[in-house]
Every structure is written in structure tokens, then in C-alpha cells.
Protein backbone atom coordinates (compact mmCIF):
# COMPACT_ATOMS: atom_id res chain seq x y z
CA UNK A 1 14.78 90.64 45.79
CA UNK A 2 11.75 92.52 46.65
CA UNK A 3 13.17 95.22 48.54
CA UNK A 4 15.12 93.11 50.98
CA UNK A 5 18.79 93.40 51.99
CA UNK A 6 19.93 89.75 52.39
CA UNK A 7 16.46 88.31 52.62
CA UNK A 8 15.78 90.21 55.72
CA UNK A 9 14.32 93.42 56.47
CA UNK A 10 16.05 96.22 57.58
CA UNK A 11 19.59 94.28 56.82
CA UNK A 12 21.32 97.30 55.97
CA UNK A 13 20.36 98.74 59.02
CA UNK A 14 21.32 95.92 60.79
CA UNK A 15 24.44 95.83 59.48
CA UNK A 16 25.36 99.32 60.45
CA UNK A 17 24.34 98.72 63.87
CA UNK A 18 26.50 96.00 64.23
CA UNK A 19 29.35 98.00 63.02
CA UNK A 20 28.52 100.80 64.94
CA UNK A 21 28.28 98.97 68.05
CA UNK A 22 31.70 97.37 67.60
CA UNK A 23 33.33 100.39 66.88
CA UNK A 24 32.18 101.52 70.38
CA UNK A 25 33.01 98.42 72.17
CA UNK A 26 35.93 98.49 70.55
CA UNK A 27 37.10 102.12 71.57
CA UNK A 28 35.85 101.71 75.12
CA UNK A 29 37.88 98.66 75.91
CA UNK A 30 40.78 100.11 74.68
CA UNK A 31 40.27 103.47 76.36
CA UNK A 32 40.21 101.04 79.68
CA UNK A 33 43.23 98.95 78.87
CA UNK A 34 45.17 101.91 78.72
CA UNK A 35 44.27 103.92 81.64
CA UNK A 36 45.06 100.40 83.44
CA UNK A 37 48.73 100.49 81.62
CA UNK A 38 49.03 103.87 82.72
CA UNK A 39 48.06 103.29 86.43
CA UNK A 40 50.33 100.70 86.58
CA UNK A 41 53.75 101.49 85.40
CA UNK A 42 54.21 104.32 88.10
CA UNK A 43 53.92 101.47 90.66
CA UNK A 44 57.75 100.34 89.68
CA UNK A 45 56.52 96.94 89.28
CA UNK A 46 57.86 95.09 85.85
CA UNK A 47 57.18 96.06 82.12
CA UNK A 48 55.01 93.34 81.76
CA UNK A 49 52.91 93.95 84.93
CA UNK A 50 50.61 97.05 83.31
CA UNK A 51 50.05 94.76 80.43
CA UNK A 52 48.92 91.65 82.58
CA UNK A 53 47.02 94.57 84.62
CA UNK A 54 45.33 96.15 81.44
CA UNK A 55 43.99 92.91 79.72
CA UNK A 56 42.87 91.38 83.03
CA UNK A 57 40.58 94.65 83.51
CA UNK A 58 39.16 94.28 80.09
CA UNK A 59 38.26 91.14 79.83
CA UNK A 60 36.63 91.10 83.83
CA UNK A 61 34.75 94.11 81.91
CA UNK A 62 33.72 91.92 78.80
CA UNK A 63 32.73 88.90 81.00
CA UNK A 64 30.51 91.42 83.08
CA UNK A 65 29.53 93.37 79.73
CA UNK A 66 28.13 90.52 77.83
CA UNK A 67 25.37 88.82 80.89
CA UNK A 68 24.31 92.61 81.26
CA UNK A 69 24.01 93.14 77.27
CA UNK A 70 22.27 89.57 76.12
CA UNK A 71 19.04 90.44 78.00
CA UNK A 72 18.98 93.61 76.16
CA UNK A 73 19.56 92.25 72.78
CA UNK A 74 17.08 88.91 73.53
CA UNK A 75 14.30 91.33 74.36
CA UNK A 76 14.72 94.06 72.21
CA UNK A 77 15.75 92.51 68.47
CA UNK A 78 13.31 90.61 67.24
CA UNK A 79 12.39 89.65 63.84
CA UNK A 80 9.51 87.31 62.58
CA UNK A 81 9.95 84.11 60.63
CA UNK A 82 7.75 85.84 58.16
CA UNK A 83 10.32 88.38 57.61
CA UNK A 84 12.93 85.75 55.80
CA UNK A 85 12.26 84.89 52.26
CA UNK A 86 12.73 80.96 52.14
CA UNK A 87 12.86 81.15 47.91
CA UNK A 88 15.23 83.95 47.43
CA UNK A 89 17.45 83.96 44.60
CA UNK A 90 21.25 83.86 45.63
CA UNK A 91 22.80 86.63 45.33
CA UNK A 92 26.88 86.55 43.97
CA UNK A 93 29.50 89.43 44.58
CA UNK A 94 32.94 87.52 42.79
């Protein structure tokens, strides 16, 4: 394939990105969804209450998160329509 990970350059470097920055998002949103749980059970409100508490925090944080983060990713990753091969071979795994 020419030196090309998927028909695109830098794919495997891509790809680890990706992972890398899910593994983050992933840990972060978590780490906040349980300090929420935590903060709220000493209130002596129901068992269900830190859990409504926790996910509404994380997902006000996501639907902040992702307006702040698209500018970021629409100016910064950019790769040329040069850069795809259109006649690459296909390339099986199974």
C-alpha cells in the first residue's frame, strides 16, 4: 500500500490519538461522576439522588466539552484530498 496505514497518512498515529484521547475523556468523566456521588449521599437525600446528581454533572460537562473541543479539532486536523489513495487495494483481516 505504499507506506500508508488505511489509505491515509499517519493512520496509525491517528488511531492512537483517538484512543488516547478517549481513554482521557473517559477517566475524567468518571473521576467527576464520582466526586458528584460522593458529594451527594452525605446530604441524606435518597440512594438514587447521587446517581441522578453524578450523570446530570457529566453530561452538562460533555454538552459544554464538545462546542469548546470541535473548534479545536476543525482547525487543527487537517488532511488533504491528495493524501487518500482513491485505487487502493482492499485490505482483508478474516
Amino acid at each position: 500500500m505504499g507506506g500508508l496505514d488505511g489509505g491515509c497518512p499517519g493512520g496509525a498515529a491517528l488511531t492512537v490519538t483517538q484512543q488516547i484521547g478517549g481513554s482521557i475523556g473517559t477517566a475524567v468523566f468518571t473521576a467527576l461522576y464520582a466526586e458528584m456521588v460522593a458529594s451527594a449521599a452525605p446530604a441524606g437525600s435518597g440512594p438514587f439522588a447521587g446517581f441522578v446528581e453524578g450523570y446530570s454533572t457529566v453530561f452538562l460537562a460533555a454538552a459544554v466539552g464538545v462546542p469548546l473541543a470541535a473548534p479545536i479539532s476543525w482547525f487543527t486536523v487537517r488532511v488533504p484530498r491528495s493524501g487518500f489513495v482513491a485505487d487502493a487495494e482492499a485490505v482483508h483481516l478474516g
